[in-house]
Structure formats: structure tokens, C-alpha cells
N, C-alpha and C. Protein backbone atom coordinates (compact mmCIF):
# COMPACT_ATOMS: atom_id res chain seq x y z
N UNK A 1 -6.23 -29.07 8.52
CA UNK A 1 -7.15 -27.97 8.73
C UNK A 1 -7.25 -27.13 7.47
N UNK A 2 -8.60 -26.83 7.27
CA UNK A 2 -8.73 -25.86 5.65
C UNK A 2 -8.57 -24.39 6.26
N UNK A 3 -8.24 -23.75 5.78
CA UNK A 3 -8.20 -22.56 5.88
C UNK A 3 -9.35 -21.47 5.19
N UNK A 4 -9.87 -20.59 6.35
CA UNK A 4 -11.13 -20.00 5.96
C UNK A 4 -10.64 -18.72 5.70
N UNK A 5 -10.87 -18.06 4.40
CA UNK A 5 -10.86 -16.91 4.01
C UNK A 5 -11.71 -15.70 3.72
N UNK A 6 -12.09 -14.83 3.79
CA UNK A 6 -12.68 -13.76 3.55
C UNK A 6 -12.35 -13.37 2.29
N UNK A 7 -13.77 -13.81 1.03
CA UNK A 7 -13.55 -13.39 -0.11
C UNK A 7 -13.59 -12.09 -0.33
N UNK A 8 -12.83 -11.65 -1.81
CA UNK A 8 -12.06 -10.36 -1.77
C UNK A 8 -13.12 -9.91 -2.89
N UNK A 9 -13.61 -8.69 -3.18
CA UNK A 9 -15.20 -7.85 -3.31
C UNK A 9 -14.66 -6.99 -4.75
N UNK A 10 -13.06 -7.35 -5.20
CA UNK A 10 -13.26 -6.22 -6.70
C UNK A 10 -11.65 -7.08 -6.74
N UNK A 11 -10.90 -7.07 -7.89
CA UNK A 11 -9.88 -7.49 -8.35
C UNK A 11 -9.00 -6.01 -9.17
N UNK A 12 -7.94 -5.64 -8.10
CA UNK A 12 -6.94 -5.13 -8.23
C UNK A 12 -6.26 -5.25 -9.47
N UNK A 13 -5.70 -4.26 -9.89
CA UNK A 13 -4.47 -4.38 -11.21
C UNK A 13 -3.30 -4.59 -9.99
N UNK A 14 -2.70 -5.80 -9.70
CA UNK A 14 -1.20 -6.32 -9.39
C UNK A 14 -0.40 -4.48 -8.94
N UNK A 15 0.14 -4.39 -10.12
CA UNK A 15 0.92 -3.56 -10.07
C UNK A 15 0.57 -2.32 -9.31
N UNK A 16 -0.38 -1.83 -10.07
CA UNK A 16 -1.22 -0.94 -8.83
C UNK A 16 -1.13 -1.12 -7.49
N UNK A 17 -1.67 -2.25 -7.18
CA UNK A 17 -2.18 -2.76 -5.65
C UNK A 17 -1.03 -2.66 -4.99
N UNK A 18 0.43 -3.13 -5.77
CA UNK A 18 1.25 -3.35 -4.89
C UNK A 18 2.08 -2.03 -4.59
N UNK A 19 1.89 -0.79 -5.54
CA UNK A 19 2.50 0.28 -5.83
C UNK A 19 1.89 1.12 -4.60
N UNK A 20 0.73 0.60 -4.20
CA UNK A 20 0.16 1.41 -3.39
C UNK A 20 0.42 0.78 -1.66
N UNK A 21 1.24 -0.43 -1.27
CA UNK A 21 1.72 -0.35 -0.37
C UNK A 21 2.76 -0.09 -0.04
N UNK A 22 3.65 0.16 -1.22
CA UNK A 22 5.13 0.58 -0.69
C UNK A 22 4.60 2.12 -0.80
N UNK A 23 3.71 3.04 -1.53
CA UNK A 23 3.79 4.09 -1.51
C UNK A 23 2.74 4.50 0.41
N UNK A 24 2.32 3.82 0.90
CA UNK A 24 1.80 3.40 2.26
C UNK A 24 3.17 3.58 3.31
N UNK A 25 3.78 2.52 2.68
CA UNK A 25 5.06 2.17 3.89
C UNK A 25 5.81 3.41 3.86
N UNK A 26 6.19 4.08 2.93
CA UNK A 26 7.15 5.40 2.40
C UNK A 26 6.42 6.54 2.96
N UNK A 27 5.03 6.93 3.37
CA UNK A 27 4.53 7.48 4.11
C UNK A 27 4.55 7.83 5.63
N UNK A 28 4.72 6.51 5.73
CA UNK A 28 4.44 5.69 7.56
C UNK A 28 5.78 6.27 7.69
N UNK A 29 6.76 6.27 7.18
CA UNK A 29 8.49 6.24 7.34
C UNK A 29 8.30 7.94 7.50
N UNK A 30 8.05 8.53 6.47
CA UNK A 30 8.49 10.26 6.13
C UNK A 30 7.87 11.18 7.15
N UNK A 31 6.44 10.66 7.30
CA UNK A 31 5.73 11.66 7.54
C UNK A 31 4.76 10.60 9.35
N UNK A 32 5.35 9.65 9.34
CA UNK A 32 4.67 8.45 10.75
C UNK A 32 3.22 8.82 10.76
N UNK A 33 2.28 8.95 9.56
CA UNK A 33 1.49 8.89 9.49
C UNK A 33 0.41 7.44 9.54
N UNK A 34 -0.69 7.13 9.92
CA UNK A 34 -1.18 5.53 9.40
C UNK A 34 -1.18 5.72 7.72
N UNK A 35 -1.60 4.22 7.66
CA UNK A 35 -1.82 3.74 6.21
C UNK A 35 -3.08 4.32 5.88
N UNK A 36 -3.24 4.41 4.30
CA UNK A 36 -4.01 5.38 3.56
C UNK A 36 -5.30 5.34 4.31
N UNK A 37 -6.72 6.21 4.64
CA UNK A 37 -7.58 6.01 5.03
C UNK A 37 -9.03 5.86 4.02
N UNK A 38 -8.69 6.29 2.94
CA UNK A 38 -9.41 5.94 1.71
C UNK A 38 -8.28 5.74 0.56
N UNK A 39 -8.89 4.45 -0.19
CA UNK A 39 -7.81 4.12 -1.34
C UNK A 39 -8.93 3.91 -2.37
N UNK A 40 -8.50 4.05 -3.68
CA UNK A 40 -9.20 3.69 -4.99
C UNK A 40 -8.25 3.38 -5.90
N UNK A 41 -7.70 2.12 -6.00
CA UNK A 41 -7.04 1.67 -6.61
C UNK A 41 -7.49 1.12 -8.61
N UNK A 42 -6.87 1.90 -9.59
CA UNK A 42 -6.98 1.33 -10.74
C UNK A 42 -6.35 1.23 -11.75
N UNK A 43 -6.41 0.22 -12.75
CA UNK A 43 -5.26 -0.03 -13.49
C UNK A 43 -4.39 1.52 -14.05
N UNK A 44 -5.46 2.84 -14.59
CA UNK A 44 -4.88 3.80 -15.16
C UNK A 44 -4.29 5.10 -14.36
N UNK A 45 -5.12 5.01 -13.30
CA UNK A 45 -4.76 6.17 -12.13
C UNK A 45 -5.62 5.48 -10.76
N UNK A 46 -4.69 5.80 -9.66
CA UNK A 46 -5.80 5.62 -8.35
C UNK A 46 -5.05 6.94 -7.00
N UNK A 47 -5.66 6.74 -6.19
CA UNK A 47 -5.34 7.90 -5.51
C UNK A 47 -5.42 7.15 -3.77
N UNK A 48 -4.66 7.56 -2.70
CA UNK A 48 -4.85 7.79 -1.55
C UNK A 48 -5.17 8.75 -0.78
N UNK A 49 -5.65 8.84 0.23
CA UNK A 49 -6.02 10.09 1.42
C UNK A 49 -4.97 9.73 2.91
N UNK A 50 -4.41 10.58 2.88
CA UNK A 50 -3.47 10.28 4.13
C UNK A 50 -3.61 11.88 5.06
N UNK A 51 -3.89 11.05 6.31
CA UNK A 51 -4.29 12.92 7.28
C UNK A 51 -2.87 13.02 7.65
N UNK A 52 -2.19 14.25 7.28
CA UNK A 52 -1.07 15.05 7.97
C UNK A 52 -1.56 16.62 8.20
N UNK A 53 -0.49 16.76 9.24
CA UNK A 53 -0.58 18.19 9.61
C UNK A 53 -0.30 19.41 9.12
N UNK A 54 0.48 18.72 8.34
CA UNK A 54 0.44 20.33 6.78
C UNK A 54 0.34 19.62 5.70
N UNK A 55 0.54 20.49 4.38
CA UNK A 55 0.30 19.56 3.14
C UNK A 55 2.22 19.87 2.44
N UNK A 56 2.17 18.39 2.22
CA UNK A 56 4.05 18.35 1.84
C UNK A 56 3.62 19.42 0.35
N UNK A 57 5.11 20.02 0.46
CA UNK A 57 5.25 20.81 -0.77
C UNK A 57 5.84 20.21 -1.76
N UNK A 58 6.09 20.64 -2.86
CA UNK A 58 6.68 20.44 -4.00
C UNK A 58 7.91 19.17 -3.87
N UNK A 59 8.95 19.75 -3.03
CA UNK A 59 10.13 19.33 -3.26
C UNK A 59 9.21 18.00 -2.54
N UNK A 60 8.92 17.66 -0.90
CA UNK A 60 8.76 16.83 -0.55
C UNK A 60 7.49 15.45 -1.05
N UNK A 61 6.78 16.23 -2.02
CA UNK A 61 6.32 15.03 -3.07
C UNK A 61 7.50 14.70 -3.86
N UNK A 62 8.32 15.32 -4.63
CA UNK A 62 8.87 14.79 -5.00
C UNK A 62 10.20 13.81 -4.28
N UNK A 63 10.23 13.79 -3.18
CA UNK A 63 11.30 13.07 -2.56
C UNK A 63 9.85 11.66 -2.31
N UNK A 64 8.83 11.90 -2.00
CA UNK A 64 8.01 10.72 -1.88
C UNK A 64 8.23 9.67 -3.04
N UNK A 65 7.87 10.40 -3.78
CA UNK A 65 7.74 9.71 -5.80
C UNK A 65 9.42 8.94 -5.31
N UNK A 66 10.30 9.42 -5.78
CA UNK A 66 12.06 9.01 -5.46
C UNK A 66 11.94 7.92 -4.69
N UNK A 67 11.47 8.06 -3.46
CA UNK A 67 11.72 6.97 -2.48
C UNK A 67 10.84 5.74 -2.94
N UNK A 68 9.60 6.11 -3.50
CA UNK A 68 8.80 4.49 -4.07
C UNK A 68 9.94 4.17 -5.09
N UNK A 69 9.68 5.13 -5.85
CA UNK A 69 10.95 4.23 -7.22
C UNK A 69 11.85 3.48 -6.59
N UNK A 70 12.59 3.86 -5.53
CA UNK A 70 13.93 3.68 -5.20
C UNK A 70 13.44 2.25 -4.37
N UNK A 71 11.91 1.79 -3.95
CA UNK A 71 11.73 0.80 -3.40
C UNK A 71 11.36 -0.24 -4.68
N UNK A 72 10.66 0.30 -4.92
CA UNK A 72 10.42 -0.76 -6.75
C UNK A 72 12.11 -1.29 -7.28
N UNK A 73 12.63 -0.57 -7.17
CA UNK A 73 13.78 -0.90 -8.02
C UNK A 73 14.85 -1.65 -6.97
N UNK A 74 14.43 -1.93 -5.86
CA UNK A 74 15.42 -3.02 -5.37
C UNK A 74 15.05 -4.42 -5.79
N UNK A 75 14.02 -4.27 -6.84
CA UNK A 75 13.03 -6.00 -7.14
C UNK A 75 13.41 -6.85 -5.77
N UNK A 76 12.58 -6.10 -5.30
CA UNK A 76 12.08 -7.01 -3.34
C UNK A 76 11.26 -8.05 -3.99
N UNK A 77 11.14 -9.15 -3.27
CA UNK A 77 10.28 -9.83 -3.47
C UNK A 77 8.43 -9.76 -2.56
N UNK A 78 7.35 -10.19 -3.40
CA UNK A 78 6.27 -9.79 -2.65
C UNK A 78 5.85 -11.41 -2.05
N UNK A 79 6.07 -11.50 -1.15
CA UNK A 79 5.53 -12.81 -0.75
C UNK A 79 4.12 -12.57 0.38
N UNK A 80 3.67 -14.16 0.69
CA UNK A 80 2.40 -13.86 1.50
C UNK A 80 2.65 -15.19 2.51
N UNK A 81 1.77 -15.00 3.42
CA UNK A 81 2.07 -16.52 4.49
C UNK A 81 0.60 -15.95 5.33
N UNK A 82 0.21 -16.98 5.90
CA UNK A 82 -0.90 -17.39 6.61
C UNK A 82 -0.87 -17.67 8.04
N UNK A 83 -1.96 -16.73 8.09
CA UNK A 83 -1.68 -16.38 10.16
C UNK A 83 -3.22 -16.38 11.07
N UNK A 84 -2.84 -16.84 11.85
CA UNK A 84 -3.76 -16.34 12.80
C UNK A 84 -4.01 -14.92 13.70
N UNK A 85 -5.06 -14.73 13.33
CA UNK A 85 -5.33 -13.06 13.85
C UNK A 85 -4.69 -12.56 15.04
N UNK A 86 -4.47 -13.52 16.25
CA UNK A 86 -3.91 -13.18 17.54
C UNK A 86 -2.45 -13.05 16.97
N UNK A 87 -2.18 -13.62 16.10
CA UNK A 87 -0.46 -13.80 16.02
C UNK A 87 -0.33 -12.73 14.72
N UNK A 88 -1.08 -12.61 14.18
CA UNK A 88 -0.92 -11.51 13.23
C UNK A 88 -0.77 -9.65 13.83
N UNK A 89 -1.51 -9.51 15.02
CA UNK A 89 -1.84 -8.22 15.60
C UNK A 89 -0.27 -8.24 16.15
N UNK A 90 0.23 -9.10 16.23
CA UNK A 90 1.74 -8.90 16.94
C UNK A 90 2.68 -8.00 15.86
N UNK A 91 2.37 -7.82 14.65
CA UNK A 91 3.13 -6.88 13.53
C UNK A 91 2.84 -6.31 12.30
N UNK A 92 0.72 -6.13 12.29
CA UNK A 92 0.31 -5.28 11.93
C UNK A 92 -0.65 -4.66 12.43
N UNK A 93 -1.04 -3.86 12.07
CA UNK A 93 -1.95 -3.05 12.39
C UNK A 93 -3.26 -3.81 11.66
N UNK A 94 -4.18 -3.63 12.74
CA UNK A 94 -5.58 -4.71 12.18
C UNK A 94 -6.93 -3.94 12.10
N UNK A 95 -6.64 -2.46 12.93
CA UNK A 95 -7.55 -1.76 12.90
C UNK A 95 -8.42 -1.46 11.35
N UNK A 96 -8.29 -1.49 10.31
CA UNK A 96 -9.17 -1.30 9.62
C UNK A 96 -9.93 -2.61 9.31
N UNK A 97 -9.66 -3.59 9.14
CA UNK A 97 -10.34 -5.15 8.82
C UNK A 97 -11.92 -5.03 8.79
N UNK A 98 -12.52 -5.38 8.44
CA UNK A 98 -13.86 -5.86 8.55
C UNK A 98 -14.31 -6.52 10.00
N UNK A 99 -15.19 -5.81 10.79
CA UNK A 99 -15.69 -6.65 10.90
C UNK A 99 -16.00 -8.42 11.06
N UNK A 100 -16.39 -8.77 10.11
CA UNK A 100 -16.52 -10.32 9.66
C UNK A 100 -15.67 -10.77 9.20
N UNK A 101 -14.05 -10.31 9.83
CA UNK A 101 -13.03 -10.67 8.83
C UNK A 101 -12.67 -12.45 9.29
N UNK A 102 -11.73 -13.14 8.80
CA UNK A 102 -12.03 -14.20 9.09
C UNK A 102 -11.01 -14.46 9.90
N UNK A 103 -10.64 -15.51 11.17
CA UNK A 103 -9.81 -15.82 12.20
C UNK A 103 -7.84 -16.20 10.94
N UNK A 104 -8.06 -16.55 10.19
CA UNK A 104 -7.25 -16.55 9.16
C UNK A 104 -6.59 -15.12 8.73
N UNK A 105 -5.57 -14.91 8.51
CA UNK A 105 -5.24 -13.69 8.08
C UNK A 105 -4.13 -14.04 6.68
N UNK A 106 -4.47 -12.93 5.86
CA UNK A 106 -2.91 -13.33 4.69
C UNK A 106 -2.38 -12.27 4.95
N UNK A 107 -1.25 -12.42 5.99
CA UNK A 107 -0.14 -11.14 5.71
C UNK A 107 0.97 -11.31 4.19
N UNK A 108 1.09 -9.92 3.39
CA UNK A 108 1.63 -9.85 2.78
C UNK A 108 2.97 -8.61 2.46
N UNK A 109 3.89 -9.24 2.93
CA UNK A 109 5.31 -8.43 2.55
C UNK A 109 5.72 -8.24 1.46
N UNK A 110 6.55 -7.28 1.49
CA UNK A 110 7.18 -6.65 0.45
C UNK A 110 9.04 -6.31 0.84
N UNK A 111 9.38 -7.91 0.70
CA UNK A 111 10.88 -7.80 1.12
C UNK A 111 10.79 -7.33 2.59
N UNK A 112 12.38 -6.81 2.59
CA UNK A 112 12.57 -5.79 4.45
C UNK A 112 11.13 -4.43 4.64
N UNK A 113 10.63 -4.06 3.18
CA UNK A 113 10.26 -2.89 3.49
C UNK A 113 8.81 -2.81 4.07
N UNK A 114 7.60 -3.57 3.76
CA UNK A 114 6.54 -3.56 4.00
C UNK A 114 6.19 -4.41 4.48
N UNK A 115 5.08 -4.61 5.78
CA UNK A 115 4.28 -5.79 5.77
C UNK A 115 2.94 -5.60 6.58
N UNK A 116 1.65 -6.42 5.66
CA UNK A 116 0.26 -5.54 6.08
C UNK A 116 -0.69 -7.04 5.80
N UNK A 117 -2.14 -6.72 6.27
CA UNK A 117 -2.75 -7.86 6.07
C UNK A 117 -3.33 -7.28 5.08
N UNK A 118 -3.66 -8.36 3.73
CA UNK A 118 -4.08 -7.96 2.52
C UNK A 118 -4.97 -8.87 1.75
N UNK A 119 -5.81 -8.86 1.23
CA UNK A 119 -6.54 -9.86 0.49
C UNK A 119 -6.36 -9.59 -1.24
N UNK A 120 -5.95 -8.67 -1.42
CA UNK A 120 -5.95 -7.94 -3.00
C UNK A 120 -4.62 -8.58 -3.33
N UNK A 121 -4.50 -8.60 -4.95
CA UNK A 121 -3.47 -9.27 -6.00
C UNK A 121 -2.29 -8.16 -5.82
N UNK A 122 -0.94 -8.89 -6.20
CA UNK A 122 0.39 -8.29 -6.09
C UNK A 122 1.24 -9.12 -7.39
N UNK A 123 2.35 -8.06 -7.38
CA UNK A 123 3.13 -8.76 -8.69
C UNK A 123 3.52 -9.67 -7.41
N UNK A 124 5.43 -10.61 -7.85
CA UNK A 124 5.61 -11.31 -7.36
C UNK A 124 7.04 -10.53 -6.96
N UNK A 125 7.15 -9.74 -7.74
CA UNK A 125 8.81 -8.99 -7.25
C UNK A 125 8.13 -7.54 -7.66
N UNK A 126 8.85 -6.38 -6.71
CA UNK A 126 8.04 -5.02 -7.23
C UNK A 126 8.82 -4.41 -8.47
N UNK A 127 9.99 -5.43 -9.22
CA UNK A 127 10.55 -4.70 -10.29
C UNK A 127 9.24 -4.75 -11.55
N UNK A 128 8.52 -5.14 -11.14
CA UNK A 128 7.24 -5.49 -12.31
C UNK A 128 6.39 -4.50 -12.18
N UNK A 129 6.58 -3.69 -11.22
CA UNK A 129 5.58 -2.45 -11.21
C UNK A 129 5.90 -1.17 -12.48
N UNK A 130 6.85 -1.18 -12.70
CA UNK A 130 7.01 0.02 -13.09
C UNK A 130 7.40 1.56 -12.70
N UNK A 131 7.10 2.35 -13.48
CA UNK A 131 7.88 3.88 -12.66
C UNK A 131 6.34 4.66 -12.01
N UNK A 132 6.75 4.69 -11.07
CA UNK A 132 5.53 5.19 -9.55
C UNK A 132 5.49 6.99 -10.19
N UNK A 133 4.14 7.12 -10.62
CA UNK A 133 4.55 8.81 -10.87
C UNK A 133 3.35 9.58 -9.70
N UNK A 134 3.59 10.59 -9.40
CA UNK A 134 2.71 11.41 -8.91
C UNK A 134 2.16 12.43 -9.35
N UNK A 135 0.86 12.41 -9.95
CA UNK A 135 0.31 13.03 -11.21
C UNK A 135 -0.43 14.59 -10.44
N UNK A 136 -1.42 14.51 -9.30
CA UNK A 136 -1.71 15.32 -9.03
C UNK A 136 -1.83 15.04 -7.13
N UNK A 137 -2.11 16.14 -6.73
CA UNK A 137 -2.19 15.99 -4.83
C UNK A 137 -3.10 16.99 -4.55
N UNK A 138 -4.13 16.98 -3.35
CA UNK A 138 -4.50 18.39 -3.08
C UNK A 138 -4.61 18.18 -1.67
N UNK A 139 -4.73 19.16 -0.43
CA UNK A 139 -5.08 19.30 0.67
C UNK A 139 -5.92 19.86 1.33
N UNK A 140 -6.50 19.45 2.19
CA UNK A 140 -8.24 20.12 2.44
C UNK A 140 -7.99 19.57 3.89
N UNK A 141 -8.25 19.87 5.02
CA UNK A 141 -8.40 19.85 6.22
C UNK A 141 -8.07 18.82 6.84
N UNK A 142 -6.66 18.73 6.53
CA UNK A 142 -5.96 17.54 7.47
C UNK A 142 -5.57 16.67 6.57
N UNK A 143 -6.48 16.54 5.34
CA UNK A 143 -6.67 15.76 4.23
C UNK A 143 -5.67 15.62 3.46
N UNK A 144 -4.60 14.56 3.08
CA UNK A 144 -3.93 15.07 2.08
C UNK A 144 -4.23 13.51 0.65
N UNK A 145 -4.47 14.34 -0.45
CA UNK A 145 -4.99 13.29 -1.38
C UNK A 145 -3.80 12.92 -2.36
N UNK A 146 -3.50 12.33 -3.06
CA UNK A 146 -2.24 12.23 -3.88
C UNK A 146 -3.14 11.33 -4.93
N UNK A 147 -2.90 11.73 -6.17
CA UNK A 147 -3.54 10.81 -6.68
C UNK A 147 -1.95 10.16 -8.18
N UNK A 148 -2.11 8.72 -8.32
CA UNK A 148 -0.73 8.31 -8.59
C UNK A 148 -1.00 7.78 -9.84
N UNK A 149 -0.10 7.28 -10.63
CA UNK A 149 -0.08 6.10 -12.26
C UNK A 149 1.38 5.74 -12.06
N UNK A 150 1.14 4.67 -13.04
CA UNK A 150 2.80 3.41 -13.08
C UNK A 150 2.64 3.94 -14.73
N UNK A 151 3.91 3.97 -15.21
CA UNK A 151 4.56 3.62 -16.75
C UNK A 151 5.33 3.11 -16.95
N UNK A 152 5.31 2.44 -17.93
CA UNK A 152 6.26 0.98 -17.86
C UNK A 152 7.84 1.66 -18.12
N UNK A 153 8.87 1.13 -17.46
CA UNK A 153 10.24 1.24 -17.68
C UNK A 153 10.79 1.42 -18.89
């Protein structure tokens, strides 16, 4: 059987892409918020929107930033495997998908810590990402924006 995929509409910087699901999962954990609801992922800066009920302060961005590093730096491995959508909804969340997404799914983990359906590029271990910084954040009505960059080790 071939496997039918849903081609992917812009090509990710790796490191980025993948910086931005452990900084997802580290969210879901702190604050049991969902995964980002707008993302703009790019090689020099990209940013998420995550709705919480207040906007974290100082210290608690900075315990966010800490905890990605501290996930980058276990060099988890990023692997992927191939699923069917009924068997995939059993341990992610599918609600954002397309539409026309295809009966095929690529779930992609990130070691013990993450796992999401994904079509976008990833390193292969997250020690290749680099140091996760948090450059600027703002909050607007529920809204909270973070906008992030990697520098190399």
C-alpha cells in the first residue's frame, strides 16, 4: 500500500520548526494551555500566540526559556512514524488539521517529551537546535504572543 500524503505549503528552518514544539509541549505542561493557535515560524525570529488567563511575568518567561533549553539539551531524539487518523486521534490532538487532510498521518516525537501530527522539517536530535532565546512577548486579551530566535551553542 502507498501511502497518501498531504503536501506541505512552505519549508521550515529544522531547527526552528522543531524549537517550536518543545517550546508548545513546555506550555501545555506550565500553563495546560493548547498548542500555539497562530505560529510563524523563521529561520531568524518566529513567534507563537498562546490564550492564557493572565500574561506570565518576567520571572515565569524566564523559567519557560530554562525549561526549552533544558529540553534541547537532553539531545532527545526527533523521530516520525506513520498512522492512521483513527489510530492517531488516540494521542493527539487533531483538531487543527485541514480539512482535506489526508487518512495518513505523520506523527512526530520528540523523545519522552513531545508528540503531535506534523508535516514540517525537524533536526534529527534537538541537541542541533541550539540556545532557545525569548526575545520579546506581549499580551492583549487573552492573547499571549512570545516571539523567539535559536543561537548557536
Amino acid at each position: 500500500m502507498e501511502l497518501q500524503l498531504n503536501d506541505h505549503n512552505k519549508k521550515e528552518y529544522p531547527p526552528m520548526h522543531t524549537a517550536e514544539h518543545i517550546l508548545n509541549q513546555t506550555m501545555i505542561r506550565m500553563f495546560g494551555c493548547a498548542r500555539s493557535k497562530n505560529t510563524h515560524i523563521e529561520r531568524k525570529k518566529s513567534k507563537c500566540d498562546y490564550f492564557l488567563s493572565r500574561q506570565p511575568d518576567n520571572e515565569t518567561v524566564q523559567a519557560i526559556e530554562e525549561a526549552v533549553n533544558a529540553v534541547i539539551m537532553r539531545d532527545l531524539a526527533v523521530t516520525e512514524e506513520f498512522m492512521p487518523m483513527d489510530e492517531a486521534a488516540k494521542i493527539v490532538d487533531l483538531s487543527k488539521l485541514p480539512d482535506d487532510v489526508s487518512e495518513t498521518l505523520r506523527i512526530v516525537r520528540i523523545g519522552d517529551y513531545d508528540v503531535c501530527a506534523c508535516i514540517g522539517e525537524h533536526v534529527k536530535h534537538t541537541s542541533e537546535i541550539g540556545r532557545f532565546e525569548i526575545i520579546s512577548h506581549d499580551y492583549e486579551n487573552g492573547r499571549w504572543r512570545v516571539r523567539f530566535k535559536l543561537k548557536e551553542r
